[in-house]
C-alpha atoms as a PDB file:
ATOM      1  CA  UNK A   1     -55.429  20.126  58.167  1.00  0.00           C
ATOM      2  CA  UNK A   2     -52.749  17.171  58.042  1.00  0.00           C
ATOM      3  CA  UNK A   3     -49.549  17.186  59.843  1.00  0.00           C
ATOM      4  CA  UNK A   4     -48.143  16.937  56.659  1.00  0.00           C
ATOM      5  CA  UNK A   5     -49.671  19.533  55.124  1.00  0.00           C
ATOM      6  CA  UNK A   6     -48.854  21.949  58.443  1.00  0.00           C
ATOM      7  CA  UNK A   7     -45.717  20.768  57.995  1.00  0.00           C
ATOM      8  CA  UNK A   8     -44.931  21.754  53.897  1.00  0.00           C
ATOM      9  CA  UNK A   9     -46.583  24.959  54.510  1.00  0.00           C
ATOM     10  CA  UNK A  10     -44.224  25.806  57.705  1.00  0.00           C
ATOM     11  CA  UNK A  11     -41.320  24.872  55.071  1.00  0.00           C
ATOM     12  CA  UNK A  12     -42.738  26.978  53.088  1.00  0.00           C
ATOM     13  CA  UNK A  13     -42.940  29.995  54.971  1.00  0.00           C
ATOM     14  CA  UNK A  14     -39.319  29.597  56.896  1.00  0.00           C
ATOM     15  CA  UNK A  15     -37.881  28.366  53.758  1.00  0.00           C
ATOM     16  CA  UNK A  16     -36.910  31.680  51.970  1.00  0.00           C
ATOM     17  CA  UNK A  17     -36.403  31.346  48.310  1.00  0.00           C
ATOM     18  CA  UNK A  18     -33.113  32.153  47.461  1.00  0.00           C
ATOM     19  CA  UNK A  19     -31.589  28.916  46.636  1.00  0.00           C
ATOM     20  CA  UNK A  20     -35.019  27.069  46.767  1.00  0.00           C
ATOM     21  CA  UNK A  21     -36.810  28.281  43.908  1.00  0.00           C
ATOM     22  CA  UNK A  22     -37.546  24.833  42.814  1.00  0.00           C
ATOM     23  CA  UNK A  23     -38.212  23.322  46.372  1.00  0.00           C
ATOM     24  CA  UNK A  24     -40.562  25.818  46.992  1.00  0.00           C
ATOM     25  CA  UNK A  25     -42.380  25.953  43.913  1.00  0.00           C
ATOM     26  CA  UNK A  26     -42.828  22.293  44.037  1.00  0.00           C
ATOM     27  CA  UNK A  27     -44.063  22.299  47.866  1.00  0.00           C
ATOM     28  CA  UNK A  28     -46.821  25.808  46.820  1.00  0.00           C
ATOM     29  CA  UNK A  29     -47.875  23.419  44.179  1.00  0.00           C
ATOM     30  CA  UNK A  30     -48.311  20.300  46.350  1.00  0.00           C
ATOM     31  CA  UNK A  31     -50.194  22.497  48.912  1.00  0.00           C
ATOM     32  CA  UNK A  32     -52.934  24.075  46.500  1.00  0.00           C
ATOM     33  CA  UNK A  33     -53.493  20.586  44.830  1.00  0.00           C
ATOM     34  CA  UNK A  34     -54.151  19.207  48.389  1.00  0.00           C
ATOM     35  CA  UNK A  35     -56.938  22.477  49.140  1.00  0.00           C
ATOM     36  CA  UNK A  36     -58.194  21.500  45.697  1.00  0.00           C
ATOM     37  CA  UNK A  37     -58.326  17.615  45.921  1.00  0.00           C
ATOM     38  CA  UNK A  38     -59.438  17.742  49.980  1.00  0.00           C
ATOM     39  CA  UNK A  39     -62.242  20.562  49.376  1.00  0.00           C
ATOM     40  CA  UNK A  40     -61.065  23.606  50.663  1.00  0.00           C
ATOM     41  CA  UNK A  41     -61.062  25.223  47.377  1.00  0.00           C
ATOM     42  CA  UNK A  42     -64.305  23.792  45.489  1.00  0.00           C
ATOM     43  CA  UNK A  43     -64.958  23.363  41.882  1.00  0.00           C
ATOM     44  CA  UNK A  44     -66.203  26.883  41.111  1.00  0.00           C
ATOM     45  CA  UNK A  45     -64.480  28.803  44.012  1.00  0.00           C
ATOM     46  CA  UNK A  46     -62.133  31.545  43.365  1.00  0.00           C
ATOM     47  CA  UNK A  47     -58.647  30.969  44.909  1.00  0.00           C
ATOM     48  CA  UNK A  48     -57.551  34.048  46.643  1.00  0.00           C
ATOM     49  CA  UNK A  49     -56.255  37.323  45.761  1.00  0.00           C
ATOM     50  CA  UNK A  50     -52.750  36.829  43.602  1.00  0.00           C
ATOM     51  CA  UNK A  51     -51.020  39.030  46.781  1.00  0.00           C
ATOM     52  CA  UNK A  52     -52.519  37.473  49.692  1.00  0.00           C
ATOM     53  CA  UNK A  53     -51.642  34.162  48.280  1.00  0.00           C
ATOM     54  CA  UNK A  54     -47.833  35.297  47.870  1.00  0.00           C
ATOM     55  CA  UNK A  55     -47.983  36.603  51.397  1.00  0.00           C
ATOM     56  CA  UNK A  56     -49.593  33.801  52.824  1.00  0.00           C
ATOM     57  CA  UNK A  57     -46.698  31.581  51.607  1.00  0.00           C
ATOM     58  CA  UNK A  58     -43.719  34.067  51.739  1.00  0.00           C
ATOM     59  CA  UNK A  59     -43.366  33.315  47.830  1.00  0.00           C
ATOM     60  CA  UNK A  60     -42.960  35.204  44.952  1.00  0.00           C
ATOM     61  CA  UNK A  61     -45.714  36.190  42.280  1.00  0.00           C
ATOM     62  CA  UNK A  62     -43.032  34.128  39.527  1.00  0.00           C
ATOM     63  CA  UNK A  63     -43.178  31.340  41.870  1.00  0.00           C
ATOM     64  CA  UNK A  64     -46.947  31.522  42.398  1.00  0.00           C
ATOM     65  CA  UNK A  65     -47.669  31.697  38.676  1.00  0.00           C
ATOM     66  CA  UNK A  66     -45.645  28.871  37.753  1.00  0.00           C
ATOM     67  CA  UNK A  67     -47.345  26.446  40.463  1.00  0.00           C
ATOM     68  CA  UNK A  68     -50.907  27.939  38.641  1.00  0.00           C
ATOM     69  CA  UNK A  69     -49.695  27.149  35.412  1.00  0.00           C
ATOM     70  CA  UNK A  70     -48.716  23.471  36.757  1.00  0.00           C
ATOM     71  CA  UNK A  71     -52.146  22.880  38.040  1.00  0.00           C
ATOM     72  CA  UNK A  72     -53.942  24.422  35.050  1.00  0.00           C
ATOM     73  CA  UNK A  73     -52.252  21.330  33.082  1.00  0.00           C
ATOM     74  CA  UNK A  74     -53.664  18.993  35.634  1.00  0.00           C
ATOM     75  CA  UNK A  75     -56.937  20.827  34.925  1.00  0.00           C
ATOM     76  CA  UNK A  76     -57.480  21.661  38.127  1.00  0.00           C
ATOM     77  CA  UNK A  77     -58.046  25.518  38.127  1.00  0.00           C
ATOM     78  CA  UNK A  78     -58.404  27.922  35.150  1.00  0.00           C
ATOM     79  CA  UNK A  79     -57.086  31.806  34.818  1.00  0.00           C
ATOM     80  CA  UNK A  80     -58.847  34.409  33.632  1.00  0.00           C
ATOM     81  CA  UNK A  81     -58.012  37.987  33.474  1.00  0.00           C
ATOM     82  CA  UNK A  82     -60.346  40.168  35.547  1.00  0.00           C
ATOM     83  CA  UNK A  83     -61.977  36.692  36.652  1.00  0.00           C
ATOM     84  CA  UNK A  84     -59.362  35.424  38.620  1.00  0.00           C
ATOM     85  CA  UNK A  85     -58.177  31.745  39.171  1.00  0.00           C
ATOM     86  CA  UNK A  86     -61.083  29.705  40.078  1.00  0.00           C
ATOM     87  CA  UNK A  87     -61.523  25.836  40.331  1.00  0.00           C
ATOM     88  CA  UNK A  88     -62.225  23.820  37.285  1.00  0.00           C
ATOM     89  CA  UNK A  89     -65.297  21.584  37.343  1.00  0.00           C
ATOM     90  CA  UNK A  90     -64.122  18.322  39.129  1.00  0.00           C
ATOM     91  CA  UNK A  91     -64.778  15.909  35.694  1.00  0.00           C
ATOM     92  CA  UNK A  92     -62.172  18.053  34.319  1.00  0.00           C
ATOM     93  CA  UNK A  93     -59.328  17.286  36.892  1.00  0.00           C
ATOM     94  CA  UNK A  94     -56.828  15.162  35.528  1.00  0.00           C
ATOM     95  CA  UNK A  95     -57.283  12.265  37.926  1.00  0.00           C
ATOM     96  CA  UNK A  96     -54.973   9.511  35.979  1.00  0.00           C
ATOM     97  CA  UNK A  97     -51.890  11.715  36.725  1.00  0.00           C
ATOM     98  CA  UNK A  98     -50.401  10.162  39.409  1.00  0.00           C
ATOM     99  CA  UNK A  99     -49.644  13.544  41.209  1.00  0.00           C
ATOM    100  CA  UNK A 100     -53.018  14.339  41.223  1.00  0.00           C
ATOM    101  CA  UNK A 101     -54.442  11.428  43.218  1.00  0.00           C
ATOM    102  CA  UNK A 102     -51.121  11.842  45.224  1.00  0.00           C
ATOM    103  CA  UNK A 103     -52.617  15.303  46.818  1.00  0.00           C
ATOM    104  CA  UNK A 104     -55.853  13.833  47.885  1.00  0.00           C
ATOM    105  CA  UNK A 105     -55.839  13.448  51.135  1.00  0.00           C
ATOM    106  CA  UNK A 106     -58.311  10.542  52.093  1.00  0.00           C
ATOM    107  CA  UNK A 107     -58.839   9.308  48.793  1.00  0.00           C
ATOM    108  CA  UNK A 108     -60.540   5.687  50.032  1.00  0.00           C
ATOM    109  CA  UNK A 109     -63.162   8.175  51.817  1.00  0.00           C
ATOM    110  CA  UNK A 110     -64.014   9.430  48.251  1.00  0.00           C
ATOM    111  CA  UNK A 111     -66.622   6.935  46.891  1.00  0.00           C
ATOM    112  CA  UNK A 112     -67.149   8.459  43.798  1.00  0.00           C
ATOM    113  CA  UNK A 113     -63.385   8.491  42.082  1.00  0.00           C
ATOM    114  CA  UNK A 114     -63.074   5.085  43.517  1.00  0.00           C
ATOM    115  CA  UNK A 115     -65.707   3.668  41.570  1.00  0.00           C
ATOM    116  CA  UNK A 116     -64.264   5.557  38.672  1.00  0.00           C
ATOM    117  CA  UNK A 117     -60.783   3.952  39.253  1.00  0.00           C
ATOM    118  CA  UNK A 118     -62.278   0.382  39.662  1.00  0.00           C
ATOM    119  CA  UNK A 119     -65.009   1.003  36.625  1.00  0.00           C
ATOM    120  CA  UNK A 120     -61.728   2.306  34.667  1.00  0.00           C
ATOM    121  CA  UNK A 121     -59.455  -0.747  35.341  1.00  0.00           C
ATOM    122  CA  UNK A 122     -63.218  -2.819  34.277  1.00  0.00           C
ATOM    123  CA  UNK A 123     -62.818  -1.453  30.982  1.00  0.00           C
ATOM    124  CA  UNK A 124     -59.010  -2.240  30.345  1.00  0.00           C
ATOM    125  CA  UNK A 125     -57.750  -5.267  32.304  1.00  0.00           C
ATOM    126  CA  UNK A 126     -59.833  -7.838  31.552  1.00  0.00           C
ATOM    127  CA  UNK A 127     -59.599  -6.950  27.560  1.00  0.00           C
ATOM    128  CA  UNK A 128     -55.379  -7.354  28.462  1.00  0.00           C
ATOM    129  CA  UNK A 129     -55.868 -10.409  30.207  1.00  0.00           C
ATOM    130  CA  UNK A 130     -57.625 -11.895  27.219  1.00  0.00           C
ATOM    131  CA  UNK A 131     -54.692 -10.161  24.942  1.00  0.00           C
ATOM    132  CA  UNK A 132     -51.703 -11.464  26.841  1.00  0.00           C
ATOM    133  CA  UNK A 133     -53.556 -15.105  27.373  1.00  0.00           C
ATOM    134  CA  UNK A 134     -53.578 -14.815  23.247  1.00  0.00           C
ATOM    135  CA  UNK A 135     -50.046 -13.087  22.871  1.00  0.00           C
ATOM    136  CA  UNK A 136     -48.008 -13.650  26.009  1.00  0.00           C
ATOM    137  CA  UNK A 137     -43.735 -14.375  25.053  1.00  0.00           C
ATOM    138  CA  UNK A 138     -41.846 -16.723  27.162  1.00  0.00           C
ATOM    139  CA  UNK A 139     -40.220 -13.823  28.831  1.00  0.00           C
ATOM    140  CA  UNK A 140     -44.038 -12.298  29.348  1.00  0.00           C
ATOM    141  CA  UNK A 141     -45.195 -15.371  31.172  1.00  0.00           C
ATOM    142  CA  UNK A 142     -41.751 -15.220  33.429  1.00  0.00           C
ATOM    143  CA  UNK A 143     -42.472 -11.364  34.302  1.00  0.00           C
ATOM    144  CA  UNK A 144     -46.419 -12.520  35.634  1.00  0.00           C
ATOM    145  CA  UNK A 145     -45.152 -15.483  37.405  1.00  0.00           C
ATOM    146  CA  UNK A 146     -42.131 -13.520  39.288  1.00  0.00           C
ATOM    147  CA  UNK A 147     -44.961 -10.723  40.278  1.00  0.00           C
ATOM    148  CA  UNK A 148     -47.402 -13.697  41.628  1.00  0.00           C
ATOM    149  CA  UNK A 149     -44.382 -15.185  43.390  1.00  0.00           C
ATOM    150  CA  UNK A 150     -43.381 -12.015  45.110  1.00  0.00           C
ATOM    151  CA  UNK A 151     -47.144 -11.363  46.408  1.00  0.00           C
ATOM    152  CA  UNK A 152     -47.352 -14.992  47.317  1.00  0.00           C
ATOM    153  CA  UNK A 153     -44.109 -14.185  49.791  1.00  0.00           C
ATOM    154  CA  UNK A 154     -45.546 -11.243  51.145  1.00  0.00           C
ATOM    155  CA  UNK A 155     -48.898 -12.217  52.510  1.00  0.00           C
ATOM    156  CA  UNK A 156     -49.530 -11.402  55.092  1.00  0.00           C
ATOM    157  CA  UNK A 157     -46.439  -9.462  56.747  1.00  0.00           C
ATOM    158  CA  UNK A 158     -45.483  -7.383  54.600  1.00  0.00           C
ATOM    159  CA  UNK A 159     -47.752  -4.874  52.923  1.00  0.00           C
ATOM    160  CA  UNK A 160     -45.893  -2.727  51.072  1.00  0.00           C
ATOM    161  CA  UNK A 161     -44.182  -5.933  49.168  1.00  0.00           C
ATOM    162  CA  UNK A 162     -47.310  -7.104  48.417  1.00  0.00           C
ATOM    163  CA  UNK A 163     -48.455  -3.966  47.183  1.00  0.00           C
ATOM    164  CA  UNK A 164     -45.586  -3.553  44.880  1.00  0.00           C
ATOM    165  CA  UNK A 165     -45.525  -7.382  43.599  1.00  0.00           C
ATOM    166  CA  UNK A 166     -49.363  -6.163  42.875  1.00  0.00           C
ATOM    167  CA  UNK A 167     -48.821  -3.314  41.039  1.00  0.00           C
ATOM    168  CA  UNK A 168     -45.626  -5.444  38.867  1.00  0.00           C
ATOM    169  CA  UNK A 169     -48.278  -8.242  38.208  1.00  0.00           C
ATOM    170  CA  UNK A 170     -50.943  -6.164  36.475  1.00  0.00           C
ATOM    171  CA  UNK A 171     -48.292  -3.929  34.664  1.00  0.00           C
ATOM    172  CA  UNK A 172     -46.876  -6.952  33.522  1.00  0.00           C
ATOM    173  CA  UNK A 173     -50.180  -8.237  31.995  1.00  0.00           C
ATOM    174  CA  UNK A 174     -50.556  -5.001  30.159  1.00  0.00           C
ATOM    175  CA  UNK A 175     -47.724  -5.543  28.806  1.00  0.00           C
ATOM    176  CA  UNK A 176     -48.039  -8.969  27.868  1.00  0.00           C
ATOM    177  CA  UNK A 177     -50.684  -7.642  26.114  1.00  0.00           C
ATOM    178  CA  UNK A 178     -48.862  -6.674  22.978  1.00  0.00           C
ATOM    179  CA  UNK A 179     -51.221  -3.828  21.937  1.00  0.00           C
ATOM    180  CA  UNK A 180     -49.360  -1.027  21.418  1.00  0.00           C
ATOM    181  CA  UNK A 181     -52.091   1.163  22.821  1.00  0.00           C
ATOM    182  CA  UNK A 182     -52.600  -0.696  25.556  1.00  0.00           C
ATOM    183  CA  UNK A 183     -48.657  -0.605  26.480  1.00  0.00           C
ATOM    184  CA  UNK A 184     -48.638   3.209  26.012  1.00  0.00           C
ATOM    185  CA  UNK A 185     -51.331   3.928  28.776  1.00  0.00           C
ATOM    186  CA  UNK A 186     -48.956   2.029  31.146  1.00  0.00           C
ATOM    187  CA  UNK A 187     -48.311   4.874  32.800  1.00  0.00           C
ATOM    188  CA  UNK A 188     -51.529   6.401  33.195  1.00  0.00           C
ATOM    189  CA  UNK A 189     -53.120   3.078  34.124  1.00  0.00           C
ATOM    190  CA  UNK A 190     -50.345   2.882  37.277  1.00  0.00           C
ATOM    191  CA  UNK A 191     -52.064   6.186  39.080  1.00  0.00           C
ATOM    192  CA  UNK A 192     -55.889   4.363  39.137  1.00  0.00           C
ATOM    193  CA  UNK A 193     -53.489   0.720  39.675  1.00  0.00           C
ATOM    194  CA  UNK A 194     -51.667   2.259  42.872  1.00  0.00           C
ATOM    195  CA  UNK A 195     -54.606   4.131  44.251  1.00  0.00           C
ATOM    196  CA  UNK A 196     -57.259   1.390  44.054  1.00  0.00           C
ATOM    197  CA  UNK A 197     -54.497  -1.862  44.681  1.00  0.00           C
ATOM    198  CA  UNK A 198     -53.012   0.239  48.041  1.00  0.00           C
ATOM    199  CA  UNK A 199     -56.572   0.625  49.572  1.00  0.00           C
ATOM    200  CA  UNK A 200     -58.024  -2.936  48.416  1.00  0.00           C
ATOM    201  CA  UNK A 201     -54.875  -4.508  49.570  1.00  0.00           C
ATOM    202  CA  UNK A 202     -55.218  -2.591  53.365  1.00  0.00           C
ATOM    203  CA  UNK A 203     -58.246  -5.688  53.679  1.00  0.00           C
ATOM    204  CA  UNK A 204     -55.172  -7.629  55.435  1.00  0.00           C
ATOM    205  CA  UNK A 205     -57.857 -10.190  55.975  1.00  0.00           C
ATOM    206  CA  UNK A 206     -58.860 -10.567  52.422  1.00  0.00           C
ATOM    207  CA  UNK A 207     -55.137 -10.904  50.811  1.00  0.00           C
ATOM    208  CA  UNK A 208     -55.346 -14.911  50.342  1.00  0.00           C
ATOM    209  CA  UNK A 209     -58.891 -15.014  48.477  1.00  0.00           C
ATOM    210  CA  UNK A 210     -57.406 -12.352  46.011  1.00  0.00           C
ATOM    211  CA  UNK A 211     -53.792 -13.864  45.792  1.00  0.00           C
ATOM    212  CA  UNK A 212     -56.071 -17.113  44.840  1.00  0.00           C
ATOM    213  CA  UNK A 213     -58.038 -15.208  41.663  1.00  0.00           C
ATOM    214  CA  UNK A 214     -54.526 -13.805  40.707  1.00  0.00           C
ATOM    215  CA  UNK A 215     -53.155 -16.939  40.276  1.00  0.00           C
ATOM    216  CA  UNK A 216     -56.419 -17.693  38.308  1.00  0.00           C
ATOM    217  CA  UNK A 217     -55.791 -15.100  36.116  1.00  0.00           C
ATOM    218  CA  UNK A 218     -52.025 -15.830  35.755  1.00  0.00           C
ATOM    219  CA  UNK A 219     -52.879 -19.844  35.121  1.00  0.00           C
ATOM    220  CA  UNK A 220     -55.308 -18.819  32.117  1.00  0.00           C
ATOM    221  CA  UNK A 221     -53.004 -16.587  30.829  1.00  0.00           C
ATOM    222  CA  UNK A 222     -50.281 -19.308  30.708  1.00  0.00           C
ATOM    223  CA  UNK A 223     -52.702 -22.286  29.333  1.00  0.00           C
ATOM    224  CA  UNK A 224     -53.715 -19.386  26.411  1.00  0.00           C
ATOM    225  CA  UNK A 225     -57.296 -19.538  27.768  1.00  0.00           C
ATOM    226  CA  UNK A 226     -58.233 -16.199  26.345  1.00  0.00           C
ATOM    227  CA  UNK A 227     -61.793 -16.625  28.087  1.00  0.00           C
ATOM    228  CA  UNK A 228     -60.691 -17.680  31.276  1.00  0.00           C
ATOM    229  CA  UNK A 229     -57.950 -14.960  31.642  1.00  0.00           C
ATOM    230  CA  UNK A 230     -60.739 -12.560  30.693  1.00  0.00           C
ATOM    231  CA  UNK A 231     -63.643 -13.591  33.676  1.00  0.00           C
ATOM    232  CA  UNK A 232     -60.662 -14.150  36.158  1.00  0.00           C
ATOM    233  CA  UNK A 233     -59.758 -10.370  35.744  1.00  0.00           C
ATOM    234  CA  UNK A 234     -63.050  -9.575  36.513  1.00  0.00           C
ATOM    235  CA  UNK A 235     -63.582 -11.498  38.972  1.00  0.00           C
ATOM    236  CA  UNK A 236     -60.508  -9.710  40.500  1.00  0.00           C
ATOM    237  CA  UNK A 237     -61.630  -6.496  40.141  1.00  0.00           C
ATOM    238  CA  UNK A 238     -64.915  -8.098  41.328  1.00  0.00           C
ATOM    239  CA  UNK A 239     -63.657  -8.108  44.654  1.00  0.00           C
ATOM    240  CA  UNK A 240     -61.764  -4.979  44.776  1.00  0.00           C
ATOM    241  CA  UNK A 241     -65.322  -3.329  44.410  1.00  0.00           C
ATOM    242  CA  UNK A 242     -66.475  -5.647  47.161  1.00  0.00           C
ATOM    243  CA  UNK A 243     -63.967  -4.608  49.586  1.00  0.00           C
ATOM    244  CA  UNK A 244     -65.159  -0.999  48.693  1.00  0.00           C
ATOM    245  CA  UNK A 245     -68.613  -1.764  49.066  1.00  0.00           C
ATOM    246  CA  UNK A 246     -68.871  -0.566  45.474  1.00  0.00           C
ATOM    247  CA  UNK A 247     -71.221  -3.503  44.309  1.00  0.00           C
END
């Protein structure tokens, strides 16, 4: 159990819900995403008993069933009368939501979602490289450019810069890309983005070969080489797979 985690739960508990309704309901749900995500309720368990659950975290049954109903969305668990609540099979967890990945607890440890987040990001970026190479405005190119810029300042004292100048390059790519679908999974797309660009990006070592392919990638996109903006994306993700020994 994380500090963290001993920590929200002793909120929890010494909290009191008068006034805190929301704070609490938001820190039960946190809690039972992070037993769910870090394995100590597995996909087919049954979560305990409705009381000892509200006992456990000095909540009400309201509160309880309103942080179940959150993390049925999320596909996490599923409610059944006389059944119980029991944990959904993991392909069904919602793992694009960004509050989802944000309750695992060691999620570079977990092999198998972060091949799915790189294989994911194989299947879109490179197709919006090639788009934004063919579509890119003025004011597109200037957004790419500012991200590279910002990363290029970064390396290699400042992590959490580079990070964000990471995530503000490829979201400005998919963007760039003009395709209206494309542009409305932004937001999904930034939950696999931050997960698998924090952990590639902790290879201090490895910063300047990548920052080198994102330039690649930004320099086809700005000479409209639609091929070349393509294979420099994968490249890219190339070595984000490598620095997960997912190749």
């Amino acid at each position: 159990m994380t500090a963290e985690f001993s920590r929200e739960r002793a909120s929890l508990r010494s909290g009191g819900e008068v006034g805190g309704n929301s704070r609490l309901h938001d820190s039960l749900v946190n809690i039972l995403g992070q037993r769910i995500l870090g394995g100590s309720y597995k996909p087919g368990d049954v979560l305990p008993r409705e009381d000892e659950l509200c006992a456990e975290f000095g909540v009400s049954r309201t509160t309880l069933r309103e942080a179940v109903k959150v993390l049925s969305a999320k596909g996490l668990i599923e409610a059944r009368r006389r059944l119980g609540v029991r944990v959904r099979p993991r392909e069904d967890w919602s793992f694009l939501d960004p509050a989802v990945l944000s309750w695992h607890p060691d999620i570079q440890a977990d092999a198998e979602l972060m091949s799915g987040l790189i294989e994911a990001r194989r299947i879109i970026e490179p197709a919006a490289a090639e788009l934004a190479a063919r579509r890119a405005t003025g004011a597109d190119l200037a957004a790419i450019e500012s991200a590279f810029k910002a990363m290029q300042a970064s390396v290699p004292d400042h992590f959490d810069a580079y990070c964000r100048a990471d995530l503000a390059f490829h979201r400005a790519i998919n963007i760039a890309s003009h395709n209206v679908v494309l542009r409305g999974m932004a937001g999904l797309m930034e939950a696999a983005l931050s997960a698998s660009v924090t952990v590639t990006n902790s290879f201090m070592e490895r910063q300047a070969r990548a920052l080198s392919v994102h330039e690649r990638v930004f320099e086809a996109i700005r000479m409209r080489d639609t091929a070349g903006a393509r294979t420099a994306m994968a490249r890219l993700l190339d070595l984000a797979a490598e620095d997960l020994h997912l190749t």
